[in-house]
C-alpha atoms as a PDB file:
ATOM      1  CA  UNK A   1       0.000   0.000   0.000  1.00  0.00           C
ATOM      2  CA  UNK A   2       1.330   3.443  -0.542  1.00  0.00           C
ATOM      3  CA  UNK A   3       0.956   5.735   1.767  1.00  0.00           C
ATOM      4  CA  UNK A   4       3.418   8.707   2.390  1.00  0.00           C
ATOM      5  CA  UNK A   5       6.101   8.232   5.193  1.00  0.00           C
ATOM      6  CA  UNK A   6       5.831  12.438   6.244  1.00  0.00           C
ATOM      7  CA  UNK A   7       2.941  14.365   6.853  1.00  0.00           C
ATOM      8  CA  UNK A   8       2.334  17.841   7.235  1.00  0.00           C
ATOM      9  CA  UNK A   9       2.674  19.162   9.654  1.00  0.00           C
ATOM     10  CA  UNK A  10       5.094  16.736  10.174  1.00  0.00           C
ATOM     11  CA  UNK A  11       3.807  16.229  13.757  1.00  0.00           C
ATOM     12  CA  UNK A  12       0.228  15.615  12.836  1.00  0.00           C
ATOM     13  CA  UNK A  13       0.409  11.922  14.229  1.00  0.00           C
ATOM     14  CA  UNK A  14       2.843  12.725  17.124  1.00  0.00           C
ATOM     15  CA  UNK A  15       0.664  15.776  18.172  1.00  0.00           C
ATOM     16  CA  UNK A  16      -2.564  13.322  18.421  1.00  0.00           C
ATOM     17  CA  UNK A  17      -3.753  15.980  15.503  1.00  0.00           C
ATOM     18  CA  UNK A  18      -5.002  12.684  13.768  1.00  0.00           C
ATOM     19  CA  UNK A  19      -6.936  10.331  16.220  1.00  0.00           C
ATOM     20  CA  UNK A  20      -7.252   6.542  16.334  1.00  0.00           C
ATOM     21  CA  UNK A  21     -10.605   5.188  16.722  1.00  0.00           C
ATOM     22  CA  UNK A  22     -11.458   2.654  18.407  1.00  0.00           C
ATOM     23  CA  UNK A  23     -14.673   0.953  17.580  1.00  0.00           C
ATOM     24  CA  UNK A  24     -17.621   0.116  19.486  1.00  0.00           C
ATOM     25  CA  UNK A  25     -18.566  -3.210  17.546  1.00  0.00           C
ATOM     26  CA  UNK A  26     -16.329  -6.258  18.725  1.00  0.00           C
ATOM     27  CA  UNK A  27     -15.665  -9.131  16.837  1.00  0.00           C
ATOM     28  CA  UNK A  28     -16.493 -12.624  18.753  1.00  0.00           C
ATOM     29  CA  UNK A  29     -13.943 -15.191  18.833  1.00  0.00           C
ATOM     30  CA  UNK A  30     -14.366 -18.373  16.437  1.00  0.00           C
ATOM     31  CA  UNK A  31     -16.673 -21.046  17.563  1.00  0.00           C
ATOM     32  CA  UNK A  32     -16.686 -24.664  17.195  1.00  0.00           C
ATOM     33  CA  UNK A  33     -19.459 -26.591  16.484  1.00  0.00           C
ATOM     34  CA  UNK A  34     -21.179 -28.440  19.423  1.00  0.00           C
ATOM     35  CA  UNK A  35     -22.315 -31.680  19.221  1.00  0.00           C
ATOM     36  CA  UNK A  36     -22.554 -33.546  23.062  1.00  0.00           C
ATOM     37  CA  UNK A  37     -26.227 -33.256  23.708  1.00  0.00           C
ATOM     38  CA  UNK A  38     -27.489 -34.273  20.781  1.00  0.00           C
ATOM     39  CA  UNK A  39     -25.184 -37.673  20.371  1.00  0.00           C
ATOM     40  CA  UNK A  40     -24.827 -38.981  23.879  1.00  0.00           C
ATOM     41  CA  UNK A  41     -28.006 -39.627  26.247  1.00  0.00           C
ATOM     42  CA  UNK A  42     -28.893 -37.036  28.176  1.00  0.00           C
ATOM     43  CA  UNK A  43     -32.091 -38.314  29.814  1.00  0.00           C
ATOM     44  CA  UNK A  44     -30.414 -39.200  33.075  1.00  0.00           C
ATOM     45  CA  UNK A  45     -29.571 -35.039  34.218  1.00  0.00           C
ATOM     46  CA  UNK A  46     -33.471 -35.255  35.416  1.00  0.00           C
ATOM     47  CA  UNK A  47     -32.808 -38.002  37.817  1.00  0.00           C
ATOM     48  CA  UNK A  48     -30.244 -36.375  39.356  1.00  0.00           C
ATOM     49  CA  UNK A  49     -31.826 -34.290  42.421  1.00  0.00           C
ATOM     50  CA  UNK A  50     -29.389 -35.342  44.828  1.00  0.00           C
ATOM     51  CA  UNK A  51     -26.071 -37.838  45.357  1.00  0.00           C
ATOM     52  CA  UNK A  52     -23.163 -37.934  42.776  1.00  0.00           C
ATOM     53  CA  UNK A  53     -23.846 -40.925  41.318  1.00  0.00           C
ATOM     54  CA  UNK A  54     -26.877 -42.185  39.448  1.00  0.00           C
ATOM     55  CA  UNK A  55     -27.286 -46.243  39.050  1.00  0.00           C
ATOM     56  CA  UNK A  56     -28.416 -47.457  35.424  1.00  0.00           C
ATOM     57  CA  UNK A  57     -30.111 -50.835  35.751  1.00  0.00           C
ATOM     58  CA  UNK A  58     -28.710 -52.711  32.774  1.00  0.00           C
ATOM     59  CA  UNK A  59     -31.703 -55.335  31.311  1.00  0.00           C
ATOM     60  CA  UNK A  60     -30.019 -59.040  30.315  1.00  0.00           C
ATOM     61  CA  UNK A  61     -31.634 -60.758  27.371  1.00  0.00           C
ATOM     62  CA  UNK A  62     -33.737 -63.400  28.317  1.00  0.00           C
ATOM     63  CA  UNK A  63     -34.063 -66.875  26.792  1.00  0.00           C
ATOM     64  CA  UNK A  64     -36.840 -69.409  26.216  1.00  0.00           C
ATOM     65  CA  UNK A  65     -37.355 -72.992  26.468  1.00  0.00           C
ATOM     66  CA  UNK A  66     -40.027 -75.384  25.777  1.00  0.00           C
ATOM     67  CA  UNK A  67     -43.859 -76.051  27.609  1.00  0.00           C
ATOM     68  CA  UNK A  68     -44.088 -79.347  29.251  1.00  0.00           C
ATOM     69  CA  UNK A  69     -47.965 -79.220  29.842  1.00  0.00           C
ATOM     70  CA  UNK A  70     -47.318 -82.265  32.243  1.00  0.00           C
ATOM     71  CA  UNK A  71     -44.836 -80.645  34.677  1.00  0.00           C
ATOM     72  CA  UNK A  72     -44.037 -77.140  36.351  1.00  0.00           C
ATOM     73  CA  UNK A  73     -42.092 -75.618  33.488  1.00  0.00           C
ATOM     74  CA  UNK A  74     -43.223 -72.267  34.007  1.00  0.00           C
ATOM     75  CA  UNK A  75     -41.477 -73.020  37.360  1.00  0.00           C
ATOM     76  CA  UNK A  76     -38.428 -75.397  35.902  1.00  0.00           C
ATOM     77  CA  UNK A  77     -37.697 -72.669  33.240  1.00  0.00           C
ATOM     78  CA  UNK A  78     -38.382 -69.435  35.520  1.00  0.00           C
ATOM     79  CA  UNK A  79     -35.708 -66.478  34.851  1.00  0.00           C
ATOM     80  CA  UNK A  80     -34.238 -65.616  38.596  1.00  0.00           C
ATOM     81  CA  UNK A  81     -32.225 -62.706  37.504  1.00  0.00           C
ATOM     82  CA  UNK A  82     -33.370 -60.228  34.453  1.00  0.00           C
ATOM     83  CA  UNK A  83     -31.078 -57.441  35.266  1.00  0.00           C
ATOM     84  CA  UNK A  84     -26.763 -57.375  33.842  1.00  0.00           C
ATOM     85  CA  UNK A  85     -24.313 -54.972  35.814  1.00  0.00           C
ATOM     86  CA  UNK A  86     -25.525 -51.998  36.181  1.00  0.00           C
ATOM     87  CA  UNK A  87     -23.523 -48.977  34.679  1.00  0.00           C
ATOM     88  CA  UNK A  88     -23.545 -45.421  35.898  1.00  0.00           C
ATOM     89  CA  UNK A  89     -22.650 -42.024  35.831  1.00  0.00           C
ATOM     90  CA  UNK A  90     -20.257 -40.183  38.456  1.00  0.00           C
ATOM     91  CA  UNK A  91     -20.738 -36.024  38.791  1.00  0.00           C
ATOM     92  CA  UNK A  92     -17.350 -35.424  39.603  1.00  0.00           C
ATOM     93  CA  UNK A  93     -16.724 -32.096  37.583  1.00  0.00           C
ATOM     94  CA  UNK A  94     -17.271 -28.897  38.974  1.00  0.00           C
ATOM     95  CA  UNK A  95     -16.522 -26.335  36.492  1.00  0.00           C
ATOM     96  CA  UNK A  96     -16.762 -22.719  36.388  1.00  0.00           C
ATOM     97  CA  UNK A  97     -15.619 -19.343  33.999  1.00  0.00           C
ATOM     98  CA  UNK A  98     -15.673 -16.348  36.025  1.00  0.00           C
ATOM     99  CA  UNK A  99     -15.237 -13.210  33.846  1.00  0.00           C
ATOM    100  CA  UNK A 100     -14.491  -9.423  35.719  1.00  0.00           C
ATOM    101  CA  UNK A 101     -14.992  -6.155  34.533  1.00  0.00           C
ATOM    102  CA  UNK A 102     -13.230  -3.429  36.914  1.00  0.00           C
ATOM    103  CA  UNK A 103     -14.381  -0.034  37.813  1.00  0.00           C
ATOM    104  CA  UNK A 104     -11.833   1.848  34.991  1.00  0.00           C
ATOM    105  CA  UNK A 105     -12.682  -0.535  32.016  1.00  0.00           C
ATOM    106  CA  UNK A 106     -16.376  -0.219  32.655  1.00  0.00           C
ATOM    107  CA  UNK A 107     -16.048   3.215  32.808  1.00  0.00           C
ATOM    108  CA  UNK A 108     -13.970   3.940  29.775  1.00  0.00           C
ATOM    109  CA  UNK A 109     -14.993   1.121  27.251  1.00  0.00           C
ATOM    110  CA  UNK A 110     -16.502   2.203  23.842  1.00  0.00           C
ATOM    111  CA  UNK A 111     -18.060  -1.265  23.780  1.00  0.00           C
ATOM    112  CA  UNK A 112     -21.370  -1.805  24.359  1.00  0.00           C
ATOM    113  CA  UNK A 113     -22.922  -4.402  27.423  1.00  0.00           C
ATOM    114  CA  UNK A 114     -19.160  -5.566  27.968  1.00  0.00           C
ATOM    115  CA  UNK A 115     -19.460  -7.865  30.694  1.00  0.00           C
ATOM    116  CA  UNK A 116     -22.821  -9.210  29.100  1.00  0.00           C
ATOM    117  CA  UNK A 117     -20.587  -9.803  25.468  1.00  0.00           C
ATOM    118  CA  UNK A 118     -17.994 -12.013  28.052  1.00  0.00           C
ATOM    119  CA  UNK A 119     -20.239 -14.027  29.932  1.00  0.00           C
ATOM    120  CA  UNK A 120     -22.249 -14.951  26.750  1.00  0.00           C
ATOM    121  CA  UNK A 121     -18.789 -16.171  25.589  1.00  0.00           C
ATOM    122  CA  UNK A 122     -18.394 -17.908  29.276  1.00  0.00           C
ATOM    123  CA  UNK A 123     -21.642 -20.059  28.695  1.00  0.00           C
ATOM    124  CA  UNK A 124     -20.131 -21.260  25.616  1.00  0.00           C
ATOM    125  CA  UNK A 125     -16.627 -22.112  27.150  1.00  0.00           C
ATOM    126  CA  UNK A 126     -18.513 -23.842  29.829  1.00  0.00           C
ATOM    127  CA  UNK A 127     -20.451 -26.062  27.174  1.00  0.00           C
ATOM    128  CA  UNK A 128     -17.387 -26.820  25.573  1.00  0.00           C
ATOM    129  CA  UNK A 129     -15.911 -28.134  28.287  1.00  0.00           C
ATOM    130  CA  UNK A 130     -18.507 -30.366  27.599  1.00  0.00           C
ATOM    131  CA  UNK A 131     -17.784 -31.430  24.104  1.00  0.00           C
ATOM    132  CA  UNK A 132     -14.117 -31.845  25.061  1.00  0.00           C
ATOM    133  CA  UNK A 133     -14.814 -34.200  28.211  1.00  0.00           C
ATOM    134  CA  UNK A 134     -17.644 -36.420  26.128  1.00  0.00           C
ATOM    135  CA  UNK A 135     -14.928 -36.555  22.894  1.00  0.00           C
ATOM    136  CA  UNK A 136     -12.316 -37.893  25.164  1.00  0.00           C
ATOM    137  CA  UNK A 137     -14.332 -41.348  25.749  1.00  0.00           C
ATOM    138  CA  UNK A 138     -14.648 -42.294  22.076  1.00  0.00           C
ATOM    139  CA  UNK A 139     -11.494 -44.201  22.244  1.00  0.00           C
ATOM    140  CA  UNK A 140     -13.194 -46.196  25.252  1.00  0.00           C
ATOM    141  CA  UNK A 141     -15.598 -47.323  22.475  1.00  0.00           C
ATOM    142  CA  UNK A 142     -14.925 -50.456  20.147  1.00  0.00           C
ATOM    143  CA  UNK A 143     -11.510 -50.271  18.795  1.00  0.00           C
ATOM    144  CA  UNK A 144     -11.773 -52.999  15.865  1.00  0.00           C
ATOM    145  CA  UNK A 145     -12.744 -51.082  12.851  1.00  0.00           C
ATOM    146  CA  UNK A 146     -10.433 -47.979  14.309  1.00  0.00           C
ATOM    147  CA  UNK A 147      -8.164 -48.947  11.567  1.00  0.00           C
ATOM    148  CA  UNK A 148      -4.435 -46.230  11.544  1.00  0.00           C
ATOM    149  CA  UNK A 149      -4.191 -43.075  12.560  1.00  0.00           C
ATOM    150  CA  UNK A 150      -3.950 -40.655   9.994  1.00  0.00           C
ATOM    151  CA  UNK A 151      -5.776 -42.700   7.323  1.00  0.00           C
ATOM    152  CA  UNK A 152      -7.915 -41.143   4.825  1.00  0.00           C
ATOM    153  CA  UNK A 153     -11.491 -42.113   5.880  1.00  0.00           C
ATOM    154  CA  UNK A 154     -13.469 -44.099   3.201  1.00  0.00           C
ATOM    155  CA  UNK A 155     -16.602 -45.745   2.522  1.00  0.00           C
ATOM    156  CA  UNK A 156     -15.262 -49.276   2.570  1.00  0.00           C
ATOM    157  CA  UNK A 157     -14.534 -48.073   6.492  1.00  0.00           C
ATOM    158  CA  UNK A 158     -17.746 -47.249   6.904  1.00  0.00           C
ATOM    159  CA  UNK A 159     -19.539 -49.809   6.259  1.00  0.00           C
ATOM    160  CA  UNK A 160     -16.976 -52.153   8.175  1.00  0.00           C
ATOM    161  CA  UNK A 161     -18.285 -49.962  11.187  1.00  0.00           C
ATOM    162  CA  UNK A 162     -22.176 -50.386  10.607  1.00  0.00           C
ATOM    163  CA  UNK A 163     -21.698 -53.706   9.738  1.00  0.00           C
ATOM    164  CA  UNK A 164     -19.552 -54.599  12.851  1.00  0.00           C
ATOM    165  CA  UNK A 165     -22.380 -52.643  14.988  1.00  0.00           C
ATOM    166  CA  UNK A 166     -25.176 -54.294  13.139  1.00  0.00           C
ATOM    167  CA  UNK A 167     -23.802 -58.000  13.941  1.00  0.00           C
ATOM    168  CA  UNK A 168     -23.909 -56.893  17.593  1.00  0.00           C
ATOM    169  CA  UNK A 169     -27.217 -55.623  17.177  1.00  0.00           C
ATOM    170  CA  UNK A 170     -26.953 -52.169  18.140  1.00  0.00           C
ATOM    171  CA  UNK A 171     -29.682 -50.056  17.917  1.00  0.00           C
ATOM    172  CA  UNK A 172     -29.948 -48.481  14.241  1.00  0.00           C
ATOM    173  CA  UNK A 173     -30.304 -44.900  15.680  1.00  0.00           C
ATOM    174  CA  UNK A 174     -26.413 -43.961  15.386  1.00  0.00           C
ATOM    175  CA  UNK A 175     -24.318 -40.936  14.616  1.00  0.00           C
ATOM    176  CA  UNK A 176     -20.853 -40.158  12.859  1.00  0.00           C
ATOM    177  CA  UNK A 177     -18.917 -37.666  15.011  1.00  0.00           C
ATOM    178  CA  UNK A 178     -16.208 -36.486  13.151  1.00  0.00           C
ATOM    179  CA  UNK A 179     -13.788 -33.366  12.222  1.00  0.00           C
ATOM    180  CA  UNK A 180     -13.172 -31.220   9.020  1.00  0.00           C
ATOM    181  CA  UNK A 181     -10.648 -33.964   7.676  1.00  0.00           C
ATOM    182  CA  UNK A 182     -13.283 -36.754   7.464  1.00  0.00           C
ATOM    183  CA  UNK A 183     -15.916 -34.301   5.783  1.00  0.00           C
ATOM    184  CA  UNK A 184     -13.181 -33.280   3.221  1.00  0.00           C
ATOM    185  CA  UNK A 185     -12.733 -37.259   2.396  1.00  0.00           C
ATOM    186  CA  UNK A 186     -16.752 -37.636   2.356  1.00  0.00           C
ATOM    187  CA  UNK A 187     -16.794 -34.838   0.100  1.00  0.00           C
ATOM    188  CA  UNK A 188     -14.635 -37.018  -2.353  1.00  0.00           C
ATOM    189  CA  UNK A 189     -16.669 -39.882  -2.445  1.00  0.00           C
ATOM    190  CA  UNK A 190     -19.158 -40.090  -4.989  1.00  0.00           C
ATOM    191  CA  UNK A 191     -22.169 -42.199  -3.157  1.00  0.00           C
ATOM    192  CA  UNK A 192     -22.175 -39.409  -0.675  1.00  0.00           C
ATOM    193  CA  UNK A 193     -22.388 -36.532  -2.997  1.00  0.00           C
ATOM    194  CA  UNK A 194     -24.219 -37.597  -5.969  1.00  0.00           C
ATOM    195  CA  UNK A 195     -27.896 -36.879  -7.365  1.00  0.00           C
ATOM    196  CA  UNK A 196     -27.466 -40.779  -8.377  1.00  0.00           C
ATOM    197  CA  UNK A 197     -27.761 -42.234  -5.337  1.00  0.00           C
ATOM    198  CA  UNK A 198     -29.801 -39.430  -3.344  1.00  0.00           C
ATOM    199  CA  UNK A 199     -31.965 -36.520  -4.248  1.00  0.00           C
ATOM    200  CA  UNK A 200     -30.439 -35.539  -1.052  1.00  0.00           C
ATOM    201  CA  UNK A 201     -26.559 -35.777  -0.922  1.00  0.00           C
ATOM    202  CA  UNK A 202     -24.710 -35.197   1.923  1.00  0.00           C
ATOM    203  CA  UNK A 203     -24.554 -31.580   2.681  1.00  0.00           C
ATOM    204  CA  UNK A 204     -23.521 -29.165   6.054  1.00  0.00           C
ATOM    205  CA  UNK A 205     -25.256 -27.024   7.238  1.00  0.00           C
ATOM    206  CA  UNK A 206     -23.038 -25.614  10.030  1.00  0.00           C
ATOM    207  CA  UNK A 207     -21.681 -28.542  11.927  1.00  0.00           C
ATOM    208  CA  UNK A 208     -24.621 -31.000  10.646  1.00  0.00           C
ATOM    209  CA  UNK A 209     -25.067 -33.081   7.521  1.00  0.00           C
ATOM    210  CA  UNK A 210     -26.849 -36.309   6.486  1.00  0.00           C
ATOM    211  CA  UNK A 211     -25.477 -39.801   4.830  1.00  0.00           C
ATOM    212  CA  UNK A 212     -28.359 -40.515   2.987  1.00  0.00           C
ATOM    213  CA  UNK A 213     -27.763 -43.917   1.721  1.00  0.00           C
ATOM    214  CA  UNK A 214     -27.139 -44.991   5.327  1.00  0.00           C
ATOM    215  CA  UNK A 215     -29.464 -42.751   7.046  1.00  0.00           C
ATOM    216  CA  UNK A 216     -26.822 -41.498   9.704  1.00  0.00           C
ATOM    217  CA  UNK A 217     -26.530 -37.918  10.466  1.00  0.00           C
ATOM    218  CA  UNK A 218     -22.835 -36.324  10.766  1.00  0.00           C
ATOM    219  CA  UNK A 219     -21.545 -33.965  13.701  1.00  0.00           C
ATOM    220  CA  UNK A 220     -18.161 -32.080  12.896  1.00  0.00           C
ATOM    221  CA  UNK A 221     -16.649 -30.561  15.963  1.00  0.00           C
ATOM    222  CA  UNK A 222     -13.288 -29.393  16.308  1.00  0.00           C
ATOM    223  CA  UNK A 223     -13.252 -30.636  19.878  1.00  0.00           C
ATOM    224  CA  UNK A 224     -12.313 -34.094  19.398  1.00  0.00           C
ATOM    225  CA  UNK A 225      -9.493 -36.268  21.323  1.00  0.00           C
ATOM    226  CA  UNK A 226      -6.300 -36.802  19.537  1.00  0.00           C
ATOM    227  CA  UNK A 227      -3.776 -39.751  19.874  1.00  0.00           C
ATOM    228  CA  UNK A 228      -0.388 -39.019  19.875  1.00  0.00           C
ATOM    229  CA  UNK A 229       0.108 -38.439  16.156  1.00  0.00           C
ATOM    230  CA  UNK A 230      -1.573 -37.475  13.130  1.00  0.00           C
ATOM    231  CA  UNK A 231      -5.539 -37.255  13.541  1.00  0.00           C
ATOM    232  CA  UNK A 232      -8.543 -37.374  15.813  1.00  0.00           C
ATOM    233  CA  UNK A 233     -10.430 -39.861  17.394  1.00  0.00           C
ATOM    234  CA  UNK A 234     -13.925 -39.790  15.481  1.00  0.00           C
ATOM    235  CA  UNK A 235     -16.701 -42.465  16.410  1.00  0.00           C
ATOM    236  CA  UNK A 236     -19.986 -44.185  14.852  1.00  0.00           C
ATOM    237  CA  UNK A 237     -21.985 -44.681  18.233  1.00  0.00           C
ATOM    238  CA  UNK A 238     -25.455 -45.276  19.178  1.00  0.00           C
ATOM    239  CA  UNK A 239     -26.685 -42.390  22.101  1.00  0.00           C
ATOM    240  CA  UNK A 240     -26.439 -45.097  24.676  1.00  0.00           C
ATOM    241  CA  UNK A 241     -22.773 -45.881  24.237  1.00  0.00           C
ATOM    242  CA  UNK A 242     -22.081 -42.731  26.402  1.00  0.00           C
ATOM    243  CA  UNK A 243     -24.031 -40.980  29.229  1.00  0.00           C
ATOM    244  CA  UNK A 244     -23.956 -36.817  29.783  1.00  0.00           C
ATOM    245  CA  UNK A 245     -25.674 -35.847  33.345  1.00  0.00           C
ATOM    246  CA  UNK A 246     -25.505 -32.153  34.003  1.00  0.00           C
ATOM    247  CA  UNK A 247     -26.757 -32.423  37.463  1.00  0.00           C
ATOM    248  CA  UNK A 248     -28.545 -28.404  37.421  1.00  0.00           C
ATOM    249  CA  UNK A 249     -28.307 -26.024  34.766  1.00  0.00           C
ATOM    250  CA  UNK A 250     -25.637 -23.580  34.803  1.00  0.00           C
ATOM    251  CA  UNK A 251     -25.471 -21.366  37.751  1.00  0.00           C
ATOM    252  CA  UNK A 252     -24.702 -17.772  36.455  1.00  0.00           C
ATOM    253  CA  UNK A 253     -24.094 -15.331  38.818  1.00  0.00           C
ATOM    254  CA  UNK A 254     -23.574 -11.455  38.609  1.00  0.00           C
ATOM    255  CA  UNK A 255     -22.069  -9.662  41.920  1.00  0.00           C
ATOM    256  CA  UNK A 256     -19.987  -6.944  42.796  1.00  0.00           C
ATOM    257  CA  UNK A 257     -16.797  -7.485  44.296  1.00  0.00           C
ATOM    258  CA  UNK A 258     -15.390  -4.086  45.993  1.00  0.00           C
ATOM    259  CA  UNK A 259     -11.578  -5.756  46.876  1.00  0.00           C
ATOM    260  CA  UNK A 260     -11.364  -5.829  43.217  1.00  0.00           C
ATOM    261  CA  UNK A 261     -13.242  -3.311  42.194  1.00  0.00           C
ATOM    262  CA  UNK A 262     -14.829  -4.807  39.878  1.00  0.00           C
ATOM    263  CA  UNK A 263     -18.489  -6.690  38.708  1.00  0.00           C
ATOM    264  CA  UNK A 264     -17.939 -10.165  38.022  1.00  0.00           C
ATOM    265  CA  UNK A 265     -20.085 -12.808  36.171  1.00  0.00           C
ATOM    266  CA  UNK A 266     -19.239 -16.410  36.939  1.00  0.00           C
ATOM    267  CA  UNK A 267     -20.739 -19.201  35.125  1.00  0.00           C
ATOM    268  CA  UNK A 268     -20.993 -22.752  36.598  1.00  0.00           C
ATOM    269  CA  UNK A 269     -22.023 -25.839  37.134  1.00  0.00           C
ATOM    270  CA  UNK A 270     -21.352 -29.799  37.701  1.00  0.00           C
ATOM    271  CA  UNK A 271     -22.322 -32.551  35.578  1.00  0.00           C
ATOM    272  CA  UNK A 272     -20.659 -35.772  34.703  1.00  0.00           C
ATOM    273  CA  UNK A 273     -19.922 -37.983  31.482  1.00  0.00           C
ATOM    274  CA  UNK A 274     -19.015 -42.004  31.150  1.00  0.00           C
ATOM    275  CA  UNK A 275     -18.964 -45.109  28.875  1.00  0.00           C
ATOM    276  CA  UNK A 276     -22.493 -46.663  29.314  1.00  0.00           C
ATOM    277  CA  UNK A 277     -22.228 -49.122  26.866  1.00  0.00           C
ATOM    278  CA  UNK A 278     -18.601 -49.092  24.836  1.00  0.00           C
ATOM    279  CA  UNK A 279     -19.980 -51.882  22.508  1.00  0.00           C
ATOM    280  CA  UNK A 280     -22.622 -49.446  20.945  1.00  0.00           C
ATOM    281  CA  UNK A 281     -19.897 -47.274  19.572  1.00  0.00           C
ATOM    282  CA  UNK A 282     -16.555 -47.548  17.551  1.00  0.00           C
ATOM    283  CA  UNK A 283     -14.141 -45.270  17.337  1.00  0.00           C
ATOM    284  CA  UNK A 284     -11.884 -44.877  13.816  1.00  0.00           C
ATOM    285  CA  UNK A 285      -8.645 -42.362  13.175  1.00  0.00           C
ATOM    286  CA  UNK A 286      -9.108 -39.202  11.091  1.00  0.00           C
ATOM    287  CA  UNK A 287      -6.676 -38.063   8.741  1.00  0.00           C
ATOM    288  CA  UNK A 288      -5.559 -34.858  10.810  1.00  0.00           C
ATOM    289  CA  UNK A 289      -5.555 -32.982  13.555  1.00  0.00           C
END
């Protein structure tokens, strides 16, 4: 750009002659795309009035036997126990984003509802947190389809996942959770994208899209657990697989805190998040990070 290195008067910037202004609009930071309560069960957080643990009664599959009309079969064959392990969830995370605002800032800012702008940001740390916690069991989930890290992902792995999950008989009602690598290498793939298989190819809007030919929806999220080298952790996984139990909604609070000088707005809250059932999932290695 050119743009003259003297100005007349030659102290016009040194002077403060020309100001700098500072604007009153802010720009929000970047946000990743959430996907933890709408892949993992949520249904136990309304249980959860009290205690920091909530039991899940796990139902065995029961088997059958013949009628002898001229004996006590009903009696002979009777089920004793109907119920496996149960599996639970621990609320063992307290978490909280406090965000201040002093006396002098408040005072000066051009920008608008400052403190109101941070905590709204808070909120969204806080359900991050979230995210980043629930991601972090998918390599608890079925490794045998996980194939190597850094591979390209590809229909052939795809279906090795639904049909692995399908000869365990899990639950059709599954979701791909995944990040921007694996929706690049679905874009390349033909089945996914083409008016010849679907009059509804995959496409995202925001962090959601839709396999068609499979009927499973896709989450991207940048929040997802990596190993130690090239990708991500993604997962195929049936809601039950994991279990998300924010024990009360978020607690946020607005006081004024005179040793500081300043109004704070905290945002808070427990919850907890655990492997219900690692068999109704399967994890698989993105391409990158």
């Amino acid at each position: 750009m050119a743009w003259p290195t003297t100005r007349q008067p030659t102290d016009a910037l040194t002077g403060q002659l020309v100001p700098q202004v500072w604007s009153a609009k802010v720009l929000d930071h970047t946000r990743s795309s959430l996907f933890a309560d709408q892949v993992v069960s949520t249904e136990w957080a309304a249980m959860m009035t009290m205690g920091d643990y909530i039991y899940i009664p796990l139902m065995l599959e029961l088997t059958g036997a013949a009628v002898d009309p001229s004996g006590d079969s009903a009696i002979t064959n009777l089920k004793t126990a109907i119920t496996d392990t149960a599996v639970g969830i621990t609320i063992d995370i307290w978490w909280e984003i406090p965000v201040a605002v002093d006396d002098s800032v408040a005072r000066q800012t051009q920008v608008p509802g400052l403190l109101e702008k941070a905590a709204n940001n808070a909120a969204y740390g806080w359900k991050k947190k979230l995210d980043g916690d629930t991601a972090a069991l998918f390599s608890s989930l079925t490794s045998t389809w996980a194939g190597s890290d850094g591979q390209t992902f590809t229909d052939d792995l795809l279906l090795d996942i639904m049909e692995g999950l399908d000869e365990a008989d899990i639950p059709t009602e599954r979701a791909l959770v995944c990040d921007p690598s694996t929706i690049a290498d679905l874009r390349k793939i033909d089945k996914f994208m083409s008016f010849d298989y679907s009059t509804n190819p995959l496409r995202l809007a925001g962090y959601r899209g839709m396999i068609d030919p499979y009927g499973l929806p896709v989450y991207m999220t940048n929040n997802l657990t990596a190993p130690a080298s090239a990708g991500n952790y993604g997962a195929v996984l049936h809601k039950e697989a994991i279990g998300l139990a924010v024990q009360s909604p978020m607690d946020v609070e607005k006081w004024r805190e005179p040793r500081r000088h300043s109004w704070i707005i905290n945002t808070s809250g427990f919850f907890g998040v655990d492997v219900l059932r690692a068999t109704f999932g399967a994890y698989f290695y993105t391409r990158k990070k």
